[in-house]
Structure formats: structure tokens, C-alpha cells
C-alpha atoms as a PDB file:
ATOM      1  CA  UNK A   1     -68.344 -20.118  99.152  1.00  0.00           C
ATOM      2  CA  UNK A   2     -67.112 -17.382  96.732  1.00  0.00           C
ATOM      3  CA  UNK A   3     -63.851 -17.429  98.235  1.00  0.00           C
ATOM      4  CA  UNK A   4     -63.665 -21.060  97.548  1.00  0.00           C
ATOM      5  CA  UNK A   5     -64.358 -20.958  94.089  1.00  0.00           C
ATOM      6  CA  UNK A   6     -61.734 -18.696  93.946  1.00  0.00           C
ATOM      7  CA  UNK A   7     -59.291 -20.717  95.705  1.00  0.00           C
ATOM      8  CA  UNK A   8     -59.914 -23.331  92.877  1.00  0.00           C
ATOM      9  CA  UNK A   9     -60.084 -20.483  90.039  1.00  0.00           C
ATOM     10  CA  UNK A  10     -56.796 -19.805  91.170  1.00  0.00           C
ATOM     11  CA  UNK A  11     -55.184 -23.602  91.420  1.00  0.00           C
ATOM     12  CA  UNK A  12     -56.535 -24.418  87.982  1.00  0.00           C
ATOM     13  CA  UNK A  13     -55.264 -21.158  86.888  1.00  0.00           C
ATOM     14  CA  UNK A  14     -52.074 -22.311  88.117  1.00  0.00           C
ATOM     15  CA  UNK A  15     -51.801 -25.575  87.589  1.00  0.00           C
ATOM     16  CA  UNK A  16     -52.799 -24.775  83.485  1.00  0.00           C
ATOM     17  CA  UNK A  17     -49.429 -22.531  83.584  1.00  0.00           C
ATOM     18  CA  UNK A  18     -47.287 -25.471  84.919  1.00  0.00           C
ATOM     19  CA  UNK A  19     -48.364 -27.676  82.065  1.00  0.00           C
ATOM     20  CA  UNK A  20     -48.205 -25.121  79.578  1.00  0.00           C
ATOM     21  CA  UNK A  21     -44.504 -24.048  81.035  1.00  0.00           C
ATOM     22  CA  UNK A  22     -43.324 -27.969  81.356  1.00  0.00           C
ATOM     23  CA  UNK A  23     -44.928 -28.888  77.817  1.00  0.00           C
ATOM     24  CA  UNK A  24     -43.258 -25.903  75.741  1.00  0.00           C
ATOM     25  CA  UNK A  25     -39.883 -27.267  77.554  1.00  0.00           C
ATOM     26  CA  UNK A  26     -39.915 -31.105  76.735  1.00  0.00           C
ATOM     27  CA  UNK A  27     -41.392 -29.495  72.956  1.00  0.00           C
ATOM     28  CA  UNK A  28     -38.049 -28.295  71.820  1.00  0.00           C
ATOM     29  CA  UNK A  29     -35.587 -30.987  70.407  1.00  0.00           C
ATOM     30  CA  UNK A  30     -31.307 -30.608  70.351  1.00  0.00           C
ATOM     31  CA  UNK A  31     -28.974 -32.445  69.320  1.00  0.00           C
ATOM     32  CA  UNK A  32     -26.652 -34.520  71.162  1.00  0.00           C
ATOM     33  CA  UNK A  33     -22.784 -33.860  70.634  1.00  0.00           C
ATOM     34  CA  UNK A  34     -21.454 -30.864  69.236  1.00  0.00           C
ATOM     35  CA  UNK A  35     -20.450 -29.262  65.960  1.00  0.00           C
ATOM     36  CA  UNK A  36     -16.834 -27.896  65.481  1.00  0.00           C
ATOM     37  CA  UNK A  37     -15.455 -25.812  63.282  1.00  0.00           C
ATOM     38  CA  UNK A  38     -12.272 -24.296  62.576  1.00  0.00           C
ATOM     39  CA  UNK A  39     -10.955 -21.177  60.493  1.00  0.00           C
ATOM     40  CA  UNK A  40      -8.318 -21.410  58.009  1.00  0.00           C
ATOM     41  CA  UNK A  41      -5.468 -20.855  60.432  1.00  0.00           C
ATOM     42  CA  UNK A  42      -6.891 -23.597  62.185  1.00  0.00           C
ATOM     43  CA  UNK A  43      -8.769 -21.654  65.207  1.00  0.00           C
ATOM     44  CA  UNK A  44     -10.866 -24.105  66.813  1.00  0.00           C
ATOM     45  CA  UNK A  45     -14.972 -23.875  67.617  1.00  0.00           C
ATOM     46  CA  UNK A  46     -17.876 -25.617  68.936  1.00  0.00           C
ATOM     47  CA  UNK A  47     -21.210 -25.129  69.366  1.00  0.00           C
ATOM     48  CA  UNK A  48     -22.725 -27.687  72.002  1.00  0.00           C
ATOM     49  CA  UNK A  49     -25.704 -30.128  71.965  1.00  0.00           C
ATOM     50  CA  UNK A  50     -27.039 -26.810  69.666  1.00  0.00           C
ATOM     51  CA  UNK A  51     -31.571 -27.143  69.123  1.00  0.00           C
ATOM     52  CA  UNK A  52     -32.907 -28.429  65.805  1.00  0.00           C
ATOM     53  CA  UNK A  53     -33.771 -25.854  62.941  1.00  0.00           C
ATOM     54  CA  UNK A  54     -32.243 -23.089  64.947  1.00  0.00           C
ATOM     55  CA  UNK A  55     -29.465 -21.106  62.526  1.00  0.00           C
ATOM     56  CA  UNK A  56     -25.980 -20.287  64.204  1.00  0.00           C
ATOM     57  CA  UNK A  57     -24.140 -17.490  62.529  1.00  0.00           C
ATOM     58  CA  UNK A  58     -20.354 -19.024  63.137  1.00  0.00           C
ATOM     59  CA  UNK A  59     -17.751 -16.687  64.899  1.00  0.00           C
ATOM     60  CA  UNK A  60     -15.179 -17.006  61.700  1.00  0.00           C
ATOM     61  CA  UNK A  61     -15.511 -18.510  58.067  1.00  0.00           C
ATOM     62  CA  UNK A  62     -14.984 -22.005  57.980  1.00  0.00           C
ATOM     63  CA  UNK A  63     -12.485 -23.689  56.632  1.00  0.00           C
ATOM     64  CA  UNK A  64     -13.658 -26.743  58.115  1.00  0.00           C
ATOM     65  CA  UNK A  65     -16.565 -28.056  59.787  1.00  0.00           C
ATOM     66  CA  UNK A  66     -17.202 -31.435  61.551  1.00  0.00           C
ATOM     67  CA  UNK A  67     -20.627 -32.969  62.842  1.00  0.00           C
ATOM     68  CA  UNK A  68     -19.456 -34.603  66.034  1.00  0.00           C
ATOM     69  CA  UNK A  69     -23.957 -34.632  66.813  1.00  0.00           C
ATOM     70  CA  UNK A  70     -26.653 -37.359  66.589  1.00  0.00           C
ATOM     71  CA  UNK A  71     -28.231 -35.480  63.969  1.00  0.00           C
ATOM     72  CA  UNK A  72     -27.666 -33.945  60.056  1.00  0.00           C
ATOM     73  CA  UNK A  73     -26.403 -30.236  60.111  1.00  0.00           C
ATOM     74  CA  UNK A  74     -26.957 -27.717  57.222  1.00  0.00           C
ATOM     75  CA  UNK A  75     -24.045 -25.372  56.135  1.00  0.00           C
ATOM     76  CA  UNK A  76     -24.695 -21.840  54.725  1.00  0.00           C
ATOM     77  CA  UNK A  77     -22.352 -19.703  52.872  1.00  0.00           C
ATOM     78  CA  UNK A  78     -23.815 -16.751  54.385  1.00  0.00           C
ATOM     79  CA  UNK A  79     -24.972 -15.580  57.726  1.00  0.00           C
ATOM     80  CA  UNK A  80     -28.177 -16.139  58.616  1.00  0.00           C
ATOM     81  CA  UNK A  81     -28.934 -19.454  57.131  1.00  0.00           C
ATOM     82  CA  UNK A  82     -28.792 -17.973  53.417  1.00  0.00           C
ATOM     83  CA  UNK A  83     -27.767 -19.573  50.507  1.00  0.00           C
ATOM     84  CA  UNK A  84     -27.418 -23.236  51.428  1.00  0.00           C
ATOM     85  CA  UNK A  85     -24.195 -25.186  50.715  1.00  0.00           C
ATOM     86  CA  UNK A  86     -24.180 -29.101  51.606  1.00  0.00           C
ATOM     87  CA  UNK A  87     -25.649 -31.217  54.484  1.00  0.00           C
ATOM     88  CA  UNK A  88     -23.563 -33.169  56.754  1.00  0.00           C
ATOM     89  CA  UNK A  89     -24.766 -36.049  57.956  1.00  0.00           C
ATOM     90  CA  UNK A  90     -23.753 -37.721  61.955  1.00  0.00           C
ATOM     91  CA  UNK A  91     -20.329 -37.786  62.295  1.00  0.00           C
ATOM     92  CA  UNK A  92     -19.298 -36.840  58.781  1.00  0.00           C
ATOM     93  CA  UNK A  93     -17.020 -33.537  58.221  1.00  0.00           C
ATOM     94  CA  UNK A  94     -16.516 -30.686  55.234  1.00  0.00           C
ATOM     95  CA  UNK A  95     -13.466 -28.904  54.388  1.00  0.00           C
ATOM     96  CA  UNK A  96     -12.778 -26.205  51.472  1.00  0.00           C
ATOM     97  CA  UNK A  97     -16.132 -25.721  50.530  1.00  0.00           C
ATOM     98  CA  UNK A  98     -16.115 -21.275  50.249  1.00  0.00           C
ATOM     99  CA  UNK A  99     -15.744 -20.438  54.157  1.00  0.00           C
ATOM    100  CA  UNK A 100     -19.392 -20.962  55.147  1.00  0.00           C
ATOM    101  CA  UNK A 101     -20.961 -18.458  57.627  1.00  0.00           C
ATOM    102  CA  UNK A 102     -23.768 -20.135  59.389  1.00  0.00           C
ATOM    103  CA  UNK A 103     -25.565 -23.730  60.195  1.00  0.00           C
ATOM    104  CA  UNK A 104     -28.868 -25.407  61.448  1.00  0.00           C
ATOM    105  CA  UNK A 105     -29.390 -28.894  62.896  1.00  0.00           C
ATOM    106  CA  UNK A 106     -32.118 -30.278  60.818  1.00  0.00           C
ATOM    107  CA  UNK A 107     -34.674 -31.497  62.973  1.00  0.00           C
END
């Protein structure tokens, strides 16, 4: 019998993990689409179907940025999500607004 019980100490054990695992996966939400940006001699960017309220330090200042996504995106002047700028909602775009360092999907 003991080794029994442990069998099913073990498959609960496991099975808790697998819903834990599959639960934290379907938890986090992205947006669809993606959000491109370009620099001021026109270099192009994207960042692709990126998660909600997660902050993307952009490769160059923006000169530009356009919200191809499903969902509003945040601009920052600096990196690291500091000092907020404007919000741009689905499919709108910004252009000349300081050269903006980093966005966020808002969830």
C-alpha cells in the first residue's frame, strides 16, 4: 500500500505542475499586430504581437512610430518606460514628438 499512495502522491504532484505550468501560459495577454518604428533617416523597426504592460527600450530614437496592434501603446521619451509622452491608440501613428526611447502595450 505505501507504494501506492506514493504512486498517487506523485500523479497529483504532477498533475498540480501541469495546471500551474498551462495556467501561467494562457495568463499572459499580447497584442495582435505589430508596432513599427522608424529613426529619422527613416530606418525601419518592428516589434511583433509584443505582451501587454511589458516596456520595450527601442533600438534607435524615434522619429516615428505607428500602432499597426489590436491594442493602445504608450510612448516614453526615455528608456525604460520613463517619462511618458502620448498614447496611441489601434492603428493610429506619431511623428516628431522628441525621439522617444521606449513603449508598453497597455493591457
Amino acid at each position: 500500500m505505501p507504494a501506492l499512495a506514493r504512486l498517487i502522491r506523485i500523479g497529483l504532484a504532477a498533475g498540480t505542475a501541469a495546471t500551474l505550468i498551462t495556467g501561467l501560459a494562457t495568463s499572459a495577454q499580447a497584442a495582435t499586430g505589430a508596432i513599427r518604428y522608424f529613426d529619422v533617416n527613416q530606418q525601419g523597426f518592428r516589434i511583433d504581437n509584443p505582451p501587454d504592460n511589458v516596456c520595450f527600450n527601442l533600438q534607435a530614437r524615434a522619429d516615428e512610430i505607428d500602432n499597426e496592434t489590436n491594442k493602445t501603446v504608450r510612448i516614453y521619451l526615455n528608456a525604460d518606460c520613463v517619462t511618458r509622452v502620448t498614447d496611441v491608440p489601434p492603428g493610429g501613428a506619431r511623428s516628431h514628438i522628441g525621439g522617444p526611447r521606449s513603449v508598453r502595450v497597455l493591457p
